[in-house]
Protein backbone atom coordinates (compact mmCIF):
# COMPACT_ATOMS: atom_id res chain seq x y z
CA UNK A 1 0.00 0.00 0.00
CA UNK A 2 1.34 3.32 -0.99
CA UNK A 3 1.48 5.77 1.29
CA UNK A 4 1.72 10.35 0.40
CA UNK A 5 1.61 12.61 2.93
CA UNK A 6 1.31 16.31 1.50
CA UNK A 7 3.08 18.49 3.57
CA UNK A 8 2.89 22.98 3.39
CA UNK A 9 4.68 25.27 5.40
CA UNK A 10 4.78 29.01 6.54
CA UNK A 11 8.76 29.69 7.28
CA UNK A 12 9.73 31.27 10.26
CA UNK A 13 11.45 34.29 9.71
CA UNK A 14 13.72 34.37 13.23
CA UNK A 15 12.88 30.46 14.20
CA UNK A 16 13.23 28.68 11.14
CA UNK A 17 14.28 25.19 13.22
CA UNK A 18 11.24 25.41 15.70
CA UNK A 19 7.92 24.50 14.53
CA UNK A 20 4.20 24.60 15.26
CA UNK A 21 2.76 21.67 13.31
CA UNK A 22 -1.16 21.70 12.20
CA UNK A 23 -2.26 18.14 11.66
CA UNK A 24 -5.20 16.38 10.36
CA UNK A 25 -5.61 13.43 8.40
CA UNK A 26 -6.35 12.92 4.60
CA UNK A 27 -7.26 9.19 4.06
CA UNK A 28 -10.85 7.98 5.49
CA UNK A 29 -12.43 4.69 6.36
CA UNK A 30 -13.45 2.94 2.56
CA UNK A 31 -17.02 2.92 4.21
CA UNK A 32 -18.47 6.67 2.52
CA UNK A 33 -16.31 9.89 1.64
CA UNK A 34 -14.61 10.39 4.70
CA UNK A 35 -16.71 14.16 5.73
CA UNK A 36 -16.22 13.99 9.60
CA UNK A 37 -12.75 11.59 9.34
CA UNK A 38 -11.38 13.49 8.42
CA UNK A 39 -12.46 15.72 5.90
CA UNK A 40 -13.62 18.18 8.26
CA UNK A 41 -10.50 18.01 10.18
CA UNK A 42 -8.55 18.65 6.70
CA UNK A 43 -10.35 21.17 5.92
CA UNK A 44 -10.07 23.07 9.24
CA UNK A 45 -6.23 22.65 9.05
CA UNK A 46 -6.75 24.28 5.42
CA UNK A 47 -8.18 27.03 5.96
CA UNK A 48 -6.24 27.71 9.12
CA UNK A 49 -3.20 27.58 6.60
CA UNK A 50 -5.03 29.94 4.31
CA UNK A 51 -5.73 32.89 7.36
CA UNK A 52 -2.36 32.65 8.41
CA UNK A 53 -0.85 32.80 5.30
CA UNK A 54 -3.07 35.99 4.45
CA UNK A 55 -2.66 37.70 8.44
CA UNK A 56 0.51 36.68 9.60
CA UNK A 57 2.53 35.54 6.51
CA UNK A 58 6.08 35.56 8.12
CA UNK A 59 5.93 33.78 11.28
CA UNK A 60 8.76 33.80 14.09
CA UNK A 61 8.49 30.58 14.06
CA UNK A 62 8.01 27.97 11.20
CA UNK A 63 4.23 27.04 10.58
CA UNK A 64 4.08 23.50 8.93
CA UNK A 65 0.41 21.25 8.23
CA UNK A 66 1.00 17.92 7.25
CA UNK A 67 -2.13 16.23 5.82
CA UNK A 68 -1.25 12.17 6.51
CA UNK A 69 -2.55 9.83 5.18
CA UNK A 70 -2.77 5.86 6.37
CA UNK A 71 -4.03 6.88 9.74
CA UNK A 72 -7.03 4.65 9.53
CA UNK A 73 -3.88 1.94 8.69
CA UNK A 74 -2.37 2.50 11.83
CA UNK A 75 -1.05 6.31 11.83
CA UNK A 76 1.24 5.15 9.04
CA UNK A 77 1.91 8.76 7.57
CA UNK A 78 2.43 10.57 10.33
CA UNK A 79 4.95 7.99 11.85
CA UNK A 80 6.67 7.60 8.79
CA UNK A 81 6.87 11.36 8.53
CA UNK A 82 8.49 11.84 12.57
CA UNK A 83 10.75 8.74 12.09
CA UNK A 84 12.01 10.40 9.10
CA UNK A 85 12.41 13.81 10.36
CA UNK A 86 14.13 13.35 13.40
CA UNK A 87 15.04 17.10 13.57
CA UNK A 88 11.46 18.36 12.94
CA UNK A 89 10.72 16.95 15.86
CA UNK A 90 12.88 17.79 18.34
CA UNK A 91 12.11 21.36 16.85
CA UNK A 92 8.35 21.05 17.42
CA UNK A 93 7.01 23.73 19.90
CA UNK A 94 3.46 22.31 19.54
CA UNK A 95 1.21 20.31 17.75
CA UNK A 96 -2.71 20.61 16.92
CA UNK A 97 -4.31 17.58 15.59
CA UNK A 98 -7.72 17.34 14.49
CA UNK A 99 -9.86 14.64 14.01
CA UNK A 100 -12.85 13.81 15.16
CA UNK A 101 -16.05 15.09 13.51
CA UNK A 102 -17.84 18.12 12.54
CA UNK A 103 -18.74 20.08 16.29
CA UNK A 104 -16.62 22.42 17.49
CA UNK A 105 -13.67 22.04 19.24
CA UNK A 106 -14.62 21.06 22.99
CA UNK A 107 -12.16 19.66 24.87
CA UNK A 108 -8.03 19.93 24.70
CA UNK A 109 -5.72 16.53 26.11
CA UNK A 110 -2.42 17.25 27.87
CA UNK A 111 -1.45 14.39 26.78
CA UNK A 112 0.72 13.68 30.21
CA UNK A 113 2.78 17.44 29.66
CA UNK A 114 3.04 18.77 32.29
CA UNK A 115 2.73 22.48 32.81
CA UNK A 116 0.73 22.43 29.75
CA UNK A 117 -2.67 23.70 30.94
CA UNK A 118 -1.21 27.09 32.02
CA UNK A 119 0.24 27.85 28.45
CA UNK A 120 -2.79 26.66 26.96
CA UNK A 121 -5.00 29.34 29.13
CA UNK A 122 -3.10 31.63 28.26
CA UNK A 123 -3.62 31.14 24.71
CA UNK A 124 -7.43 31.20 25.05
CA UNK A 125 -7.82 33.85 27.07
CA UNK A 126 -6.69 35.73 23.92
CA UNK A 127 -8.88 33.91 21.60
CA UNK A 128 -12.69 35.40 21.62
CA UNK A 129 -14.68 33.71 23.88
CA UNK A 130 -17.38 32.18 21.15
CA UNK A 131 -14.48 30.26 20.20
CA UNK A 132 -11.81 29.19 23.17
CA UNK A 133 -14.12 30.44 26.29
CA UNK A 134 -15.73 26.93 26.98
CA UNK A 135 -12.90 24.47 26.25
CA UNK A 136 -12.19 21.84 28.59
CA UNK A 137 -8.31 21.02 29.30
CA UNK A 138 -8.26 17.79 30.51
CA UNK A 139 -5.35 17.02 32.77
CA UNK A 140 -1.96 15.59 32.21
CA UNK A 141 -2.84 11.95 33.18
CA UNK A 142 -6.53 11.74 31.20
CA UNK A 143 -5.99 9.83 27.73
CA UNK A 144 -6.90 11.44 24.73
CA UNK A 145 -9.29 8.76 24.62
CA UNK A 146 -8.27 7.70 21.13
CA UNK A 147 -5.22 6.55 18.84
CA UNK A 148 -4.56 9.67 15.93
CA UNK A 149 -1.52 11.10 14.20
CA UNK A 150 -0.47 12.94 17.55
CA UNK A 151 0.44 9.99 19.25
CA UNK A 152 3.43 9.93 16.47
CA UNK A 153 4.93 13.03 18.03
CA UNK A 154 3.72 12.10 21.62
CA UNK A 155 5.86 9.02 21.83
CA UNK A 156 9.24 10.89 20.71
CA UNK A 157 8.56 13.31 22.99
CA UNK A 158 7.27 16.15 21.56
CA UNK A 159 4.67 18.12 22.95
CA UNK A 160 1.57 16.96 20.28
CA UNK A 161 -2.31 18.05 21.21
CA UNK A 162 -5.58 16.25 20.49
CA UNK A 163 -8.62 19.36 19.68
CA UNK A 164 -11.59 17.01 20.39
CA UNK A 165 -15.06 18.01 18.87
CA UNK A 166 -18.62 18.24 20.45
CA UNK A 167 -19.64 15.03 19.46
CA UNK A 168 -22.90 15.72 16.99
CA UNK A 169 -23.44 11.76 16.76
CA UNK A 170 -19.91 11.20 15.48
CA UNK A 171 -19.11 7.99 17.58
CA UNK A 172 -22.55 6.10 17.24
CA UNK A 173 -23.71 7.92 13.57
CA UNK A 174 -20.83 8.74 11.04
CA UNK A 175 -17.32 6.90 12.26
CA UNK A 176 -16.45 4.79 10.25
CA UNK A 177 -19.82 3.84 8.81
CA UNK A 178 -21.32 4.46 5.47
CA UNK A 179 -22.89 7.59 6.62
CA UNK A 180 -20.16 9.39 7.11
CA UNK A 181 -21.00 12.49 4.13
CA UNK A 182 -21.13 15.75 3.53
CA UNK A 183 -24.38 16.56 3.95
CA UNK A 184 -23.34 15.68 7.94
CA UNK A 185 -20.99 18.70 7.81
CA UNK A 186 -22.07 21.53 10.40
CA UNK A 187 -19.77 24.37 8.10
CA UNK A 188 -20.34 26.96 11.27
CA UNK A 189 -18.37 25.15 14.10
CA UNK A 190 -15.98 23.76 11.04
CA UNK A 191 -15.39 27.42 10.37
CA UNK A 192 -15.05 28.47 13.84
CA UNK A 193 -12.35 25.33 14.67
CA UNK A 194 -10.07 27.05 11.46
CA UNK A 195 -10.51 30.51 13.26
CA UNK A 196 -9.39 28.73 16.71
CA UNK A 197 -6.34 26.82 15.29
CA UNK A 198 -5.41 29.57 13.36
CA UNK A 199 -5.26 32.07 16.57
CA UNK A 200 -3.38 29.12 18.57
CA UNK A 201 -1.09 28.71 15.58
């Protein structure tokens, strides 16, 4: 099985070497197209991409998104993609990843970093509060609750975020089932998430 990631970047312009990394997935489950995993995730990371690229086009640090694909393999891409790039990530400052469903982002895993909540209120409190004045941080030891491409950068060591959606059905309607299209796509909170990961970013 062939496996492409397809990888953009913003460069930084006084921290080239460090790195805030955007990450959805692009494959999907062979059951329907794929709209809630993880088109919508794609397409938050997307247009995130596209506002920073348009409002803050020459960011201190560098500003990478890589779209992988074989996640629903195993998190093929994304592992293939850290193993090979040993010195993007011991660069990484952060990473977002997004994947699951259409609501809006709800909840934020520390993944077991430590210290991690404070710097992540501190980015929110800057954020309007439609968008970052409800999210949950959930503490250092509560799992994610589920395997995606940030557990690639988690296990080297690198400090790698899952944004978890409002649930709108996802785990008992569209995952990985053959109702999983876009007519399921709520475009307001999907347009709200880009807004929030492009302020974080």
């Amino acid at each position: 099985m062939a496996v492409h990631n397809t990888i953009a970047s913003l460069p930084g312009r006084e921290l080239p070497d460090e790195y805030v990394v955007l990450s959805p997935h692009f494959d999907s489950w062979d059951g329907a197209s794929g709209a809630t995993d993880n088109g919508t995730g794609t397409v938050v990371m997307m247009e995130a991409m596209r506002i920073l690229k348009e409002v803050y086009p020459n960011p201190r640090r560098t500003i990478l998104v890589g779209h992988w694909s074989g996640e629903e393999q195993g998190i093929h891409g994304s592992a293939a993609f850290a193993a090979d790039h040993p010195e993007i990530v011991e660069g990484v400052q952060v990473v977002l990843n997004q994947d699951n469903g259409t609501g809006r982002i709800e909840t934020i895993q520390m993944e077991g970093f430590a210290h991690t909540a404070e710097a992540f209120r501190g980015w929110l409190a800057r954020v309007p509060p439609g968008l970052g004045g409800e999210i949950e941080l959930r503490s250092p030891g509560t799992p994610s609750g589920g395997t995606s491409d940030h557990s690639s950068f988690v296990c080297r060591g690198a400090p790698a975020f899952f944004l978890r959606s409002r649930s709108w059905d996802y785990g008992t309607y569209t995952w990985h089932t053959n109702l999983d299209t876009f007519d399921k796509i709520a475009f307001d909170e999907v347009r709200d998430n880009a807004r929030l990961v492009a302020m974080l970013a």
